[in-house]
Structure formats: structure tokens, C-alpha cells
N, C-alpha and C. Protein backbone atom coordinates (compact mmCIF):
# COMPACT_ATOMS: atom_id res chain seq x y z
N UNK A 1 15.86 -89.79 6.62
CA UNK A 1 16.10 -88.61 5.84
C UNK A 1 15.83 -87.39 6.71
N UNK A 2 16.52 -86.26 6.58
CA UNK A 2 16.42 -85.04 7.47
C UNK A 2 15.47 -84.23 6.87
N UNK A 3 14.99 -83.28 6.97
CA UNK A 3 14.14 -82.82 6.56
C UNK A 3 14.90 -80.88 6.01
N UNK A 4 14.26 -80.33 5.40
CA UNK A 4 14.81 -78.73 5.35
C UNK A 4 14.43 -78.37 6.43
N UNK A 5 15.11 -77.31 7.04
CA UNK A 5 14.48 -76.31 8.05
C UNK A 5 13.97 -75.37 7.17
N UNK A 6 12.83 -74.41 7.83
CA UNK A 6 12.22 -73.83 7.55
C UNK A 6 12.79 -72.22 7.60
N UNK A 7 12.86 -71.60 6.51
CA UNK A 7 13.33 -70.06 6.98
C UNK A 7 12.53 -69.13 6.94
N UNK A 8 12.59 -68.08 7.72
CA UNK A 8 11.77 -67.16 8.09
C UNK A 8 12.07 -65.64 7.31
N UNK A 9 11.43 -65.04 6.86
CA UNK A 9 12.07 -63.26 6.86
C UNK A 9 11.48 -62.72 8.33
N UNK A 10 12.48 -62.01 8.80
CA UNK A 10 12.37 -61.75 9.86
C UNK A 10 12.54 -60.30 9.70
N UNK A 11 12.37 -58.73 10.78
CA UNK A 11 13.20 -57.55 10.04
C UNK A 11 14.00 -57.41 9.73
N UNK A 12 15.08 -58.16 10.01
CA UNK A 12 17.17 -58.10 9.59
C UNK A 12 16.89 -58.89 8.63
N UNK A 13 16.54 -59.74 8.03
CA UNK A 13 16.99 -61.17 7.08
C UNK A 13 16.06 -62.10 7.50
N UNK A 14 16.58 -63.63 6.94
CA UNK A 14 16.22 -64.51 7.21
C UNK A 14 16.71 -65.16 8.16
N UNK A 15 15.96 -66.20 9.07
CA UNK A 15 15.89 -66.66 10.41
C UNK A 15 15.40 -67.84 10.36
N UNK A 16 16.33 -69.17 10.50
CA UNK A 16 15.59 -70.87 10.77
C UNK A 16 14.68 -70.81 12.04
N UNK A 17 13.60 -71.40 11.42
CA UNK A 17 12.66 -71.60 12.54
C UNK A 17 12.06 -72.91 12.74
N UNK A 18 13.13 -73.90 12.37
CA UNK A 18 13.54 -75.17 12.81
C UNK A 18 14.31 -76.05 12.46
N UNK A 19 14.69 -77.30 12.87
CA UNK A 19 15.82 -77.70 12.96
C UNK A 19 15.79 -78.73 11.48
N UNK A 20 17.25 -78.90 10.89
CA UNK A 20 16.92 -79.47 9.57
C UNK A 20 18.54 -78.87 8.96
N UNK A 21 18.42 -79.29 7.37
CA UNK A 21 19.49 -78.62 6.92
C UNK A 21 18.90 -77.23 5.91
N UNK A 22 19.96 -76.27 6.14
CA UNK A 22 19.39 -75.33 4.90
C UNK A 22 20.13 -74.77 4.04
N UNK A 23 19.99 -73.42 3.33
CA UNK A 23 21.04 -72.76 2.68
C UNK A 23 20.46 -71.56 2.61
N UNK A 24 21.33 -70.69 3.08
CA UNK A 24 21.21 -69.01 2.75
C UNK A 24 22.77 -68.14 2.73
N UNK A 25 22.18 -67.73 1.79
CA UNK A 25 23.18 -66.04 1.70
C UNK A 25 23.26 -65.33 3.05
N UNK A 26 24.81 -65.20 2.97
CA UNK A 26 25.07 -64.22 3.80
C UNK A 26 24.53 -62.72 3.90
N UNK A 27 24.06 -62.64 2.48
CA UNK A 27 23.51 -60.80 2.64
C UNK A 27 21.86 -61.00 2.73
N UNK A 28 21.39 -62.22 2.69
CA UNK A 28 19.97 -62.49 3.36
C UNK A 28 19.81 -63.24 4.60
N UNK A 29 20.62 -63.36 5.52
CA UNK A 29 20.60 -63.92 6.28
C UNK A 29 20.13 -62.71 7.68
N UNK A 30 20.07 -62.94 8.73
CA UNK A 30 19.39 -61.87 9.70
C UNK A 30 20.59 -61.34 10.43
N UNK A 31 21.05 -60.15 10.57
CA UNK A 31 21.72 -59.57 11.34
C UNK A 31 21.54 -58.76 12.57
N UNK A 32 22.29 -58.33 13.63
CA UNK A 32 21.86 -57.77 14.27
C UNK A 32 23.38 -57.16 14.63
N UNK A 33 23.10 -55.97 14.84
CA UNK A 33 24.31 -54.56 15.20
C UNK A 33 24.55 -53.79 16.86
N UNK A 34 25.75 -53.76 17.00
CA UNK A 34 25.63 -53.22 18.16
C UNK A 34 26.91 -51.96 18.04
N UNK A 35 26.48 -51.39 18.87
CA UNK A 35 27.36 -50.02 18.94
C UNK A 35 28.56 -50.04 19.19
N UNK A 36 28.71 -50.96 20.13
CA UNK A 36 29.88 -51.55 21.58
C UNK A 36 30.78 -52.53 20.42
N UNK A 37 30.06 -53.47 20.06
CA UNK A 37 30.67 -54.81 19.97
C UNK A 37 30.54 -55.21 18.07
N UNK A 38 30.37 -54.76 17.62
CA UNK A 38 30.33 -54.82 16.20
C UNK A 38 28.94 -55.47 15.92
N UNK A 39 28.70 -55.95 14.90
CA UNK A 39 27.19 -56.52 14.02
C UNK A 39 28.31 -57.87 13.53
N UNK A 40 26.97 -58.80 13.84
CA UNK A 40 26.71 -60.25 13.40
C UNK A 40 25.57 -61.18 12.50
N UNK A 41 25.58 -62.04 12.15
CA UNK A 41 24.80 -62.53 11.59
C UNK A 41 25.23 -64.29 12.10
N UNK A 42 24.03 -65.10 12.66
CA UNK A 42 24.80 -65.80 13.64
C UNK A 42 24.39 -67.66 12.83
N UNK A 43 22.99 -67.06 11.85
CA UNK A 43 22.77 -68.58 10.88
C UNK A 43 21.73 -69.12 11.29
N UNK A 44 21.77 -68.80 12.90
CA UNK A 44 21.11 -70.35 13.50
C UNK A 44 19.55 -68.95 14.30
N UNK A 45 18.51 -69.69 14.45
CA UNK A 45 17.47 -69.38 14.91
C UNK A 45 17.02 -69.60 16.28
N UNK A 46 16.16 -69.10 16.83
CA UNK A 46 15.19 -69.11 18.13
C UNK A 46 15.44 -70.59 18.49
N UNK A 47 15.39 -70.96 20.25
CA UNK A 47 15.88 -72.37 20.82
C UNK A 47 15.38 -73.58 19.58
N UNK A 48 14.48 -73.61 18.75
CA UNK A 48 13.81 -74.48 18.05
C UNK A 48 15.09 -74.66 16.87
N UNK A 49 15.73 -73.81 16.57
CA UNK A 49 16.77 -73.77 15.43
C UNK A 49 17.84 -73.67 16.08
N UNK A 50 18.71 -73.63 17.08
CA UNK A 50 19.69 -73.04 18.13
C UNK A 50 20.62 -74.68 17.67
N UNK A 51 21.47 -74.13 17.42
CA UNK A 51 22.60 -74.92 16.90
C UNK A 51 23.30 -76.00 17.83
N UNK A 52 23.36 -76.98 18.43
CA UNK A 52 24.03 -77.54 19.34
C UNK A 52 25.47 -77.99 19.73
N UNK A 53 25.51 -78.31 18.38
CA UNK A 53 27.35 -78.41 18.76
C UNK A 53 28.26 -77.81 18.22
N UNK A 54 27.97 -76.72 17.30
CA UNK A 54 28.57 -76.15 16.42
C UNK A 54 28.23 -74.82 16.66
N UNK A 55 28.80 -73.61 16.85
CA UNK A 55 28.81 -72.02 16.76
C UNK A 55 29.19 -71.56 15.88
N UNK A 56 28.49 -70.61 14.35
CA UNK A 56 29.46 -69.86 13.53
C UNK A 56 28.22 -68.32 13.12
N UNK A 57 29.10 -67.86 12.88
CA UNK A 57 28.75 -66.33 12.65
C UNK A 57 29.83 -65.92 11.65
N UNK A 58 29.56 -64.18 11.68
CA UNK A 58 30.36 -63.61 10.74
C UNK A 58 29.86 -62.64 11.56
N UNK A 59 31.15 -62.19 11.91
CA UNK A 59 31.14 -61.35 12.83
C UNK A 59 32.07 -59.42 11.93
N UNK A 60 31.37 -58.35 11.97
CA UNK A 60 31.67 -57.11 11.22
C UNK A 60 32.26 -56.10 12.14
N UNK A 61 33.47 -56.04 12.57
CA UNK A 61 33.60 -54.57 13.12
C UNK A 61 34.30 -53.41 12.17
N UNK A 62 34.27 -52.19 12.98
CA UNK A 62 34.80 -50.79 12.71
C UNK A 62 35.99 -50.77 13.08
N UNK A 63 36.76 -50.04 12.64
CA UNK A 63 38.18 -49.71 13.56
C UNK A 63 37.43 -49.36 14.68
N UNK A 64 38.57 -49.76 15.66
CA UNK A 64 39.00 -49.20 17.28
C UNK A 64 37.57 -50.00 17.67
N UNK A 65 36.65 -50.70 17.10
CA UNK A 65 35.58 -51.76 17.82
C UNK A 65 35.81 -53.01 18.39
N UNK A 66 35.67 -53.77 19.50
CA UNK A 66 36.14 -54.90 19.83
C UNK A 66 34.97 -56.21 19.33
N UNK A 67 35.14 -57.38 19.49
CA UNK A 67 34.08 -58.11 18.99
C UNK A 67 33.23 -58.48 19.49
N UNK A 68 33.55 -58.25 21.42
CA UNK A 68 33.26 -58.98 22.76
C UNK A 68 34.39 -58.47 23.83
N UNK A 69 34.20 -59.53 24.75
CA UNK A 69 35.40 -58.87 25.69
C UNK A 69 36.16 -60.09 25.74
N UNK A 70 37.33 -59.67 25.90
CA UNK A 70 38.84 -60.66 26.51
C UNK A 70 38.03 -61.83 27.58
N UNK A 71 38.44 -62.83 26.43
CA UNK A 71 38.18 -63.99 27.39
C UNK A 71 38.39 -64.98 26.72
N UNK A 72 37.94 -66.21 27.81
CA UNK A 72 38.88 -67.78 27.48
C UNK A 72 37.79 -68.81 27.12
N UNK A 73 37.93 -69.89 27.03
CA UNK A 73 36.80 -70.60 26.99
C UNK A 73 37.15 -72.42 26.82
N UNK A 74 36.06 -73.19 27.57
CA UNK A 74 37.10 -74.56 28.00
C UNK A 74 36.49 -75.02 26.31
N UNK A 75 36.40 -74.37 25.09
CA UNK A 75 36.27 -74.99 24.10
C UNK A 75 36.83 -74.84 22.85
N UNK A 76 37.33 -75.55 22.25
CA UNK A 76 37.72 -74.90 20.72
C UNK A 76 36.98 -73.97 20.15
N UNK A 77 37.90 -72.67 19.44
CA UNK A 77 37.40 -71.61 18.46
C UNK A 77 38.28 -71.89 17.58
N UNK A 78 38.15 -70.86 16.38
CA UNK A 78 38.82 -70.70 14.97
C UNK A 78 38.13 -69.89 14.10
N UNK A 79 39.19 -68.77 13.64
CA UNK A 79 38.18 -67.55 12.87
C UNK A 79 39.30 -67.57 11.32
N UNK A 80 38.76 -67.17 10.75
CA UNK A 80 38.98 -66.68 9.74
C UNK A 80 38.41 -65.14 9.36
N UNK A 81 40.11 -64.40 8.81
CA UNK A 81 39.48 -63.16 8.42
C UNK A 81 39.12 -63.01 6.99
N UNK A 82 38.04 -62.64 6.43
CA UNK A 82 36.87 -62.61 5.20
C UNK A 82 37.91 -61.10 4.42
N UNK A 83 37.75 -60.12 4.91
CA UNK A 83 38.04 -59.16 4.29
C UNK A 83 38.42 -57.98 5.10
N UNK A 84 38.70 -56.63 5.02
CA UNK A 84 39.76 -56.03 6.07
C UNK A 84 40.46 -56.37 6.74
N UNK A 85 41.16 -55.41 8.26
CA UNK A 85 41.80 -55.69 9.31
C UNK A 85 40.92 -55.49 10.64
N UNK A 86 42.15 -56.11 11.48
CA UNK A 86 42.29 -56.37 12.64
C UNK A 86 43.23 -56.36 13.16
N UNK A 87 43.09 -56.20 14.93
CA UNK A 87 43.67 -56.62 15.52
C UNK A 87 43.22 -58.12 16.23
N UNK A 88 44.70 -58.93 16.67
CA UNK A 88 43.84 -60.28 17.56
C UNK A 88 44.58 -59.93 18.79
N UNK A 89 44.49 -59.75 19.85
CA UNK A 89 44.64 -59.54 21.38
C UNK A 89 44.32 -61.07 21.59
N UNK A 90 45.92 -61.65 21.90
CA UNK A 90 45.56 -63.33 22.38
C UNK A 90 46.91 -63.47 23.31
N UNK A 91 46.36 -63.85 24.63
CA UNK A 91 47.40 -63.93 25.64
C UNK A 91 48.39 -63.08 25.34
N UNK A 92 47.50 -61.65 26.03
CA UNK A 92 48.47 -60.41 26.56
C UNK A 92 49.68 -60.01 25.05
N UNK A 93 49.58 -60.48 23.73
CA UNK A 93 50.14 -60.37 22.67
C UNK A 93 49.00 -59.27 21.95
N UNK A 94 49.15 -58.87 21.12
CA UNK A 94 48.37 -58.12 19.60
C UNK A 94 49.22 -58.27 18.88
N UNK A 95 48.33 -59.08 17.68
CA UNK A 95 49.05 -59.60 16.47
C UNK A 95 48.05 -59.12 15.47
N UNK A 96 48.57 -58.21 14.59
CA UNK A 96 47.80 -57.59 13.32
C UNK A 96 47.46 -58.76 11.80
N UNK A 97 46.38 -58.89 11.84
CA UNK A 97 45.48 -59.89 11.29
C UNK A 97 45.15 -58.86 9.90
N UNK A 98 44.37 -59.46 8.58
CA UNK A 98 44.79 -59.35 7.26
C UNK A 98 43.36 -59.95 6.76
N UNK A 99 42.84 -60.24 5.46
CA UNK A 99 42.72 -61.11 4.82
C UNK A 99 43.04 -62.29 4.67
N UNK A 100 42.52 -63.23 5.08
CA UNK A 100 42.73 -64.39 4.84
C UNK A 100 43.59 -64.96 5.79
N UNK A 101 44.20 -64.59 6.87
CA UNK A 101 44.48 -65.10 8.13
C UNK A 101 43.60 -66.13 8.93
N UNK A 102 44.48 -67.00 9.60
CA UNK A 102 43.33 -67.75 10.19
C UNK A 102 43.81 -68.10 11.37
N UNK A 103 43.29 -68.26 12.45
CA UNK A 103 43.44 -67.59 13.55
C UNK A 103 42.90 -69.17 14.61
N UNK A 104 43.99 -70.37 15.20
CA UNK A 104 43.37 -71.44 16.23
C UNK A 104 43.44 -70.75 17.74
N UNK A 105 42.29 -71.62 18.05
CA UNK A 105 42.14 -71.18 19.79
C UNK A 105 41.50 -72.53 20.55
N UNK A 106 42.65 -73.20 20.89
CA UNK A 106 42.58 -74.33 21.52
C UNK A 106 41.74 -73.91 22.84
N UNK A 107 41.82 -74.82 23.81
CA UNK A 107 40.06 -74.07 25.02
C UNK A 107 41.46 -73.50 25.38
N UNK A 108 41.10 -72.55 26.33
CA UNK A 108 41.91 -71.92 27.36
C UNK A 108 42.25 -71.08 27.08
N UNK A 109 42.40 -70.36 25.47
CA UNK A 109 43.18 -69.76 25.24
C UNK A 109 42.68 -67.81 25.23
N UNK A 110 43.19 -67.07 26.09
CA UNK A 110 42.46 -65.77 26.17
C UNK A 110 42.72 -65.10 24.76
N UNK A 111 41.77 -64.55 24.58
CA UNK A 111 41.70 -63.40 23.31
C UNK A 111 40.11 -62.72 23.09
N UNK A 112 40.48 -61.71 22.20
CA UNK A 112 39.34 -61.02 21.55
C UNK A 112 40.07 -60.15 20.06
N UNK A 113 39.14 -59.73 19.43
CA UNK A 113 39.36 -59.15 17.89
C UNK A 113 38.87 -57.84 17.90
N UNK A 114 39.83 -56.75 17.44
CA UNK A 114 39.42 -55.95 17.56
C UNK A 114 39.82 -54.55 16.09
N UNK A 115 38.68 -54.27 15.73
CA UNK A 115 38.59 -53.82 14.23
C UNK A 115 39.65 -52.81 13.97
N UNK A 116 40.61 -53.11 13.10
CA UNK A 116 41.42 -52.09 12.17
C UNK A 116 40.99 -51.20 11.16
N UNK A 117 42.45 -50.33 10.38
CA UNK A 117 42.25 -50.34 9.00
C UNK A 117 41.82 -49.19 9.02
N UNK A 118 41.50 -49.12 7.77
CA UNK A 118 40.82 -48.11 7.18
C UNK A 118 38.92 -48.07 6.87
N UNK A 119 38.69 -49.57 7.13
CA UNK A 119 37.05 -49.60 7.33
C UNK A 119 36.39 -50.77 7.44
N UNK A 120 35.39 -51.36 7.01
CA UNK A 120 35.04 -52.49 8.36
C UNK A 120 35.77 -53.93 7.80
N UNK A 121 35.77 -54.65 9.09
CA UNK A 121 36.85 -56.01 8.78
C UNK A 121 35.37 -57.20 9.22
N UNK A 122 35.71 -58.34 8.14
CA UNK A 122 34.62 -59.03 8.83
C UNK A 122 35.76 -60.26 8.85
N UNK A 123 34.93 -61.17 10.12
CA UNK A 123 35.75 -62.46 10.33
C UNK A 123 34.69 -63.71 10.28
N UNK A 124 34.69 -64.93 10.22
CA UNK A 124 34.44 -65.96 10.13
C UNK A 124 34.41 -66.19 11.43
N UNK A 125 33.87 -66.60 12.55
CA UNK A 125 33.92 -67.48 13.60
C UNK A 125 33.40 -68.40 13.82
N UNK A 126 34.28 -69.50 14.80
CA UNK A 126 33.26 -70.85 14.58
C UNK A 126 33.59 -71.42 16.02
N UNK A 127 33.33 -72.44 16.64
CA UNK A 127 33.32 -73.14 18.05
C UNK A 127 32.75 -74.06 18.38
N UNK A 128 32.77 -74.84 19.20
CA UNK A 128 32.55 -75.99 19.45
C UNK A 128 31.40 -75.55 20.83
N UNK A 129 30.45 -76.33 20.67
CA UNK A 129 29.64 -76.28 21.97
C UNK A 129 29.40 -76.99 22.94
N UNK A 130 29.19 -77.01 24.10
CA UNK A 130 28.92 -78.54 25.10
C UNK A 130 28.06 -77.78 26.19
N UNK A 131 27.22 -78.49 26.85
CA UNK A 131 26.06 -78.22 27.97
C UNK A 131 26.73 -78.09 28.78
N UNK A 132 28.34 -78.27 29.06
CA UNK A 132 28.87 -78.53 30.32
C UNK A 132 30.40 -76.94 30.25
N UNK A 133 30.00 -75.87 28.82
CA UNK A 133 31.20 -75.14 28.40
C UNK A 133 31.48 -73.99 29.48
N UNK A 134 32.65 -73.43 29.54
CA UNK A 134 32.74 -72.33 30.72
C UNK A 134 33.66 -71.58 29.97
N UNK A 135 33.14 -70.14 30.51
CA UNK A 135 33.40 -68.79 30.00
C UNK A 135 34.70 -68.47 31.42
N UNK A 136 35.50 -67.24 31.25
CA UNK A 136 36.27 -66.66 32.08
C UNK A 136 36.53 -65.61 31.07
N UNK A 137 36.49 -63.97 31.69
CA UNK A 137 37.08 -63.19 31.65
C UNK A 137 37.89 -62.24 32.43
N UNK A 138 38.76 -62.47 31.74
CA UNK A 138 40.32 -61.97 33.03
C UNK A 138 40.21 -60.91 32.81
N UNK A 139 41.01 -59.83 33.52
CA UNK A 139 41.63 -59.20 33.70
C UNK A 139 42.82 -58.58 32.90
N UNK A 140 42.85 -57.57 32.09
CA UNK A 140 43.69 -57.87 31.18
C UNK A 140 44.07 -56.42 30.67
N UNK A 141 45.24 -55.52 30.81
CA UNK A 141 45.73 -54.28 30.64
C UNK A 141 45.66 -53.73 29.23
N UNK A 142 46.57 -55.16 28.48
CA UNK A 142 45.97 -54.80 26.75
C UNK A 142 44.60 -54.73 26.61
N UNK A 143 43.84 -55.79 26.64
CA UNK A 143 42.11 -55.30 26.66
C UNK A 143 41.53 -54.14 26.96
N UNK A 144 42.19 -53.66 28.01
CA UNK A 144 41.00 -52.47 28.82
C UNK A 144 41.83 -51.18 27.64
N UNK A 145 43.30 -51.43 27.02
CA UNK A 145 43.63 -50.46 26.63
C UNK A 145 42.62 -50.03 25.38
N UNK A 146 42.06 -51.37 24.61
CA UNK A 146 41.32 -51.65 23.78
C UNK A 146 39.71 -51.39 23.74
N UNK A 147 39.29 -51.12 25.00
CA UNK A 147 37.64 -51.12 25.25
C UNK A 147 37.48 -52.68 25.06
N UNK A 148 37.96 -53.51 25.34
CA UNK A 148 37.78 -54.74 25.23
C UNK A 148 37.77 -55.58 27.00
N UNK A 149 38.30 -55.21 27.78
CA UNK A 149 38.54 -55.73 28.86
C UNK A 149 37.75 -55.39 29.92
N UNK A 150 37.71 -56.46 30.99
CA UNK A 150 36.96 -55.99 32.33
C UNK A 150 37.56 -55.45 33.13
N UNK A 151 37.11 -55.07 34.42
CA UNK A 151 37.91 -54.59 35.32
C UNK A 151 38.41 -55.18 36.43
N UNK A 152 37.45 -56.65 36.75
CA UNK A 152 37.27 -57.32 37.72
C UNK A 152 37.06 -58.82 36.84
N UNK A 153 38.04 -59.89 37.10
CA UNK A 153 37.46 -61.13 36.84
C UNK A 153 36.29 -61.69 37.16
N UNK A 154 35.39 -62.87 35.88
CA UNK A 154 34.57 -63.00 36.31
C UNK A 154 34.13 -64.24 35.08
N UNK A 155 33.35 -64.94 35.50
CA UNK A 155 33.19 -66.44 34.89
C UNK A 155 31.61 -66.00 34.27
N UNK A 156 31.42 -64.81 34.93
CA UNK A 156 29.19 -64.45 34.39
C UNK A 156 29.31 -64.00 33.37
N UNK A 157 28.96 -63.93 32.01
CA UNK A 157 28.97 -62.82 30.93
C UNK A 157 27.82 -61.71 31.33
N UNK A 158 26.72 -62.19 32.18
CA UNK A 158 26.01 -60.96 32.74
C UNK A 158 26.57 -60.27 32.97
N UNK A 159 27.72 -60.05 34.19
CA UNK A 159 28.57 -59.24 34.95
C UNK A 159 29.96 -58.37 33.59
N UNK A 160 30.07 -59.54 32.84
CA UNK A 160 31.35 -58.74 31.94
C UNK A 160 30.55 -57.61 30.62
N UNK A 161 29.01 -58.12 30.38
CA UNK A 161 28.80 -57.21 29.96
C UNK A 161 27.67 -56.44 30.36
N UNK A 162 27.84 -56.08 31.91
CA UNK A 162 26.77 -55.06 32.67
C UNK A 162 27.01 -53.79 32.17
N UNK A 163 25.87 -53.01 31.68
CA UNK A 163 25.86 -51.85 31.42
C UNK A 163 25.67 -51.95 29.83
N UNK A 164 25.66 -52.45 29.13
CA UNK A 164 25.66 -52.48 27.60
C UNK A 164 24.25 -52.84 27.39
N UNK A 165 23.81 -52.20 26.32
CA UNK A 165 22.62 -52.48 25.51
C UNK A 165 22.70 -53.63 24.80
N UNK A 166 21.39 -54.48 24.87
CA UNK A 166 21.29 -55.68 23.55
C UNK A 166 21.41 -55.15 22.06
N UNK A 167 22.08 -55.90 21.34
CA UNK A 167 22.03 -55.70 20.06
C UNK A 167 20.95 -55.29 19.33
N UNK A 168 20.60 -54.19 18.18
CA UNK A 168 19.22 -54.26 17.91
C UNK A 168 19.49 -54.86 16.19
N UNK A 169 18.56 -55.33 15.95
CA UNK A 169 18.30 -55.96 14.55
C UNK A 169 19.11 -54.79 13.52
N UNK A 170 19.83 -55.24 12.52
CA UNK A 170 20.19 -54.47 11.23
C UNK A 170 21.41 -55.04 11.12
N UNK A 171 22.00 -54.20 9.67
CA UNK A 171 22.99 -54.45 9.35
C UNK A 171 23.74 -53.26 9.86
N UNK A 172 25.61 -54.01 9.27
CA UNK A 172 26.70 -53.31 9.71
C UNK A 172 26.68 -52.50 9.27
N UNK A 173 27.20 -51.20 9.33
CA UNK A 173 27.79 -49.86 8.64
C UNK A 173 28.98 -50.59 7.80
N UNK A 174 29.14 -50.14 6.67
CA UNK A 174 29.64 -50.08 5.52
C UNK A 174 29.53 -51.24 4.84
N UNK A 175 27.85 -51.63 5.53
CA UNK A 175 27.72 -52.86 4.54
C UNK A 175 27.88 -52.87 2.77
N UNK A 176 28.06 -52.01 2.41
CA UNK A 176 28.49 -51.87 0.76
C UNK A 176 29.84 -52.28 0.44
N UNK A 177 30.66 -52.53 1.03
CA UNK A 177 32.17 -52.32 1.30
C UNK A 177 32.17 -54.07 1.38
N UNK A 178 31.32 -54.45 1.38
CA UNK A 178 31.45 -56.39 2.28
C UNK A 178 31.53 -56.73 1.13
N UNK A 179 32.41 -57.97 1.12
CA UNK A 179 32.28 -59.16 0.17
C UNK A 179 30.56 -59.04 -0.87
N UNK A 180 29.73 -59.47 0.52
CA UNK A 180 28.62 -60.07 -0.28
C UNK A 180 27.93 -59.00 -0.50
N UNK A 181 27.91 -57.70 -0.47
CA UNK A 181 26.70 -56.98 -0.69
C UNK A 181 26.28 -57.15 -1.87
């Protein structure tokens, strides 16, 4: 038998602080916001709770915000959009994303999301994990047009996101506007 994990209140929300099954609300769950890259809420907790084969979040941007930067990855993704717009920037394309769109990314495949509309868009993301996964971010003209792109290829996420501040704990701006508030 598995046991519950244990949840934490933390300052953003709640936070597993070990491994097990659980259940929480999305509008109690722990978030953290960034200026650059939109606000997340990611489920999973400190290495003791750290999810292993599975990645999901809910990821909140602003118009003209990107989610991350343009890049590929040797693993399956798949998002779903929750509520507002977007843009999806996927192999050198932008394809305007909606409600309820859902969005495959077999490994390899370059992209990033980047917030529309008239006010904030949240998406579903999810991924597959492995000890052995690899990152690449190219080079990419639509991206950089976006604040989304690097300037120089590079396989480090140190290097693609040098110069940016860590996320600090809170919620998104126009968290009233969300599904779950």
C-alpha cells in the first residue's frame, strides 16, 4: 500500500514534502512568478517529493510573455490550453492557440508559448522525464522576435537563461480572471 504524501503550507501554497499520492487544488497549491517567463505552480515538492517520470504544471502568462525559451527536448511534451490565448512558436511556425487546444510535442520538436489576448492565458503542461533527457536551444528569428529566443545555441539552460532572476514565490497577476480562483 502507498502511503499519502505529506503537504506542506509553504508562503505561495501548499508544497509535498514527500513522496506518496495526494490531492490539492490548484488555487492552494504553491506558486511561484516571474517577470520574464510567466508564474507556475509545478505540484511536485523539494528532491524528497520531485516527481520522476512525469512533469506537469500550469503554467500563467501575460500577453507578449513567453513561457521559457525556444527549445527542443529528446522527450515527449503535451499542453493543454485551460483558459485564454496564445501564441505556440513550434518549428519556426506561430500558430494562435485558444481554449481548449491541445498542443503534441514528440522529442525533438522546437517550440515555446507565448501569452496573447486580452489577459492572462493559462496552459496545462506535462512531459515525460529520464536521468539520461537533453535540452537544446536553437537559434531562432521568430523567438528572438518574441523575447523568447537565444542568441547563440546552446544545450546549458544556465547559459540560455544567463542574466534572469529566479522566480520569487506568489501568484500570477490576474489571478481573479483564472478558472480556479
Amino acid at each position: 500500500m502507498v502511503d499519502e504524501a505529506k503537504l506542506e503550507e509553504g508562503s505561495a501554497g501548499l508544497v509535498p514534502v514527500s513522496q506518496g499520492w495526494f490531492v490539492v487544488n490548484v488555487r492552494d497549491t504553491a506558486w511561484r512568478d516571474h517577470e520574464t517567463f510567466g508564474a507556475d505552480c509545478r505540484f511536485e515538492g523539494p528532491p524528497d517529493a520531485f516527481f520522476t517520470q512525469f512533469g506537469i504544471n500550469i503554467c500563467v502568462l501575460q500577453p507578449g510573455q513567453p513561457n521559457c525559451r525556444y527549445h527542443r527536448e529528446s522527450l515527449q511534451e503535451d499542453f493543454l490550453v485551460l483558459a485564454g490565448e496564445c501564441l505556440l512558436l513550434v518549428e519556426e511556425q506561430e500558430r494562435p492557440l485558444k481554449a481548449w487546444d491541445f498542443v503534441h510535442c514528440p522529442p525533438g520538436v522546437n517550440h515555446v508559448f507565448v501569452g496573447a489576448g486580452e489577459g492572462p492565458c493559462a496552459i496545462l503542461m506535462t512531459g515525460a522525464r529520464s536521468d539520461d533527457e537533453e535540452i537544446v536551444y536553437p537559434v531562432s528569428e521568430l523567438a528572438l522576435r518574441h523575447g523568447a529566443g537565444v542568441e547563440v545555441e546552446t544545450p546549458s539552460p544556465e547559459e540560455a537563461y544567463a542574466g534572469f532572476e529566479r522566480p520569487t514565490e506568489g501568484r500570477p497577476a490576474g489571478w481573479e480572471s483564472l478558472p480556479w480562483a
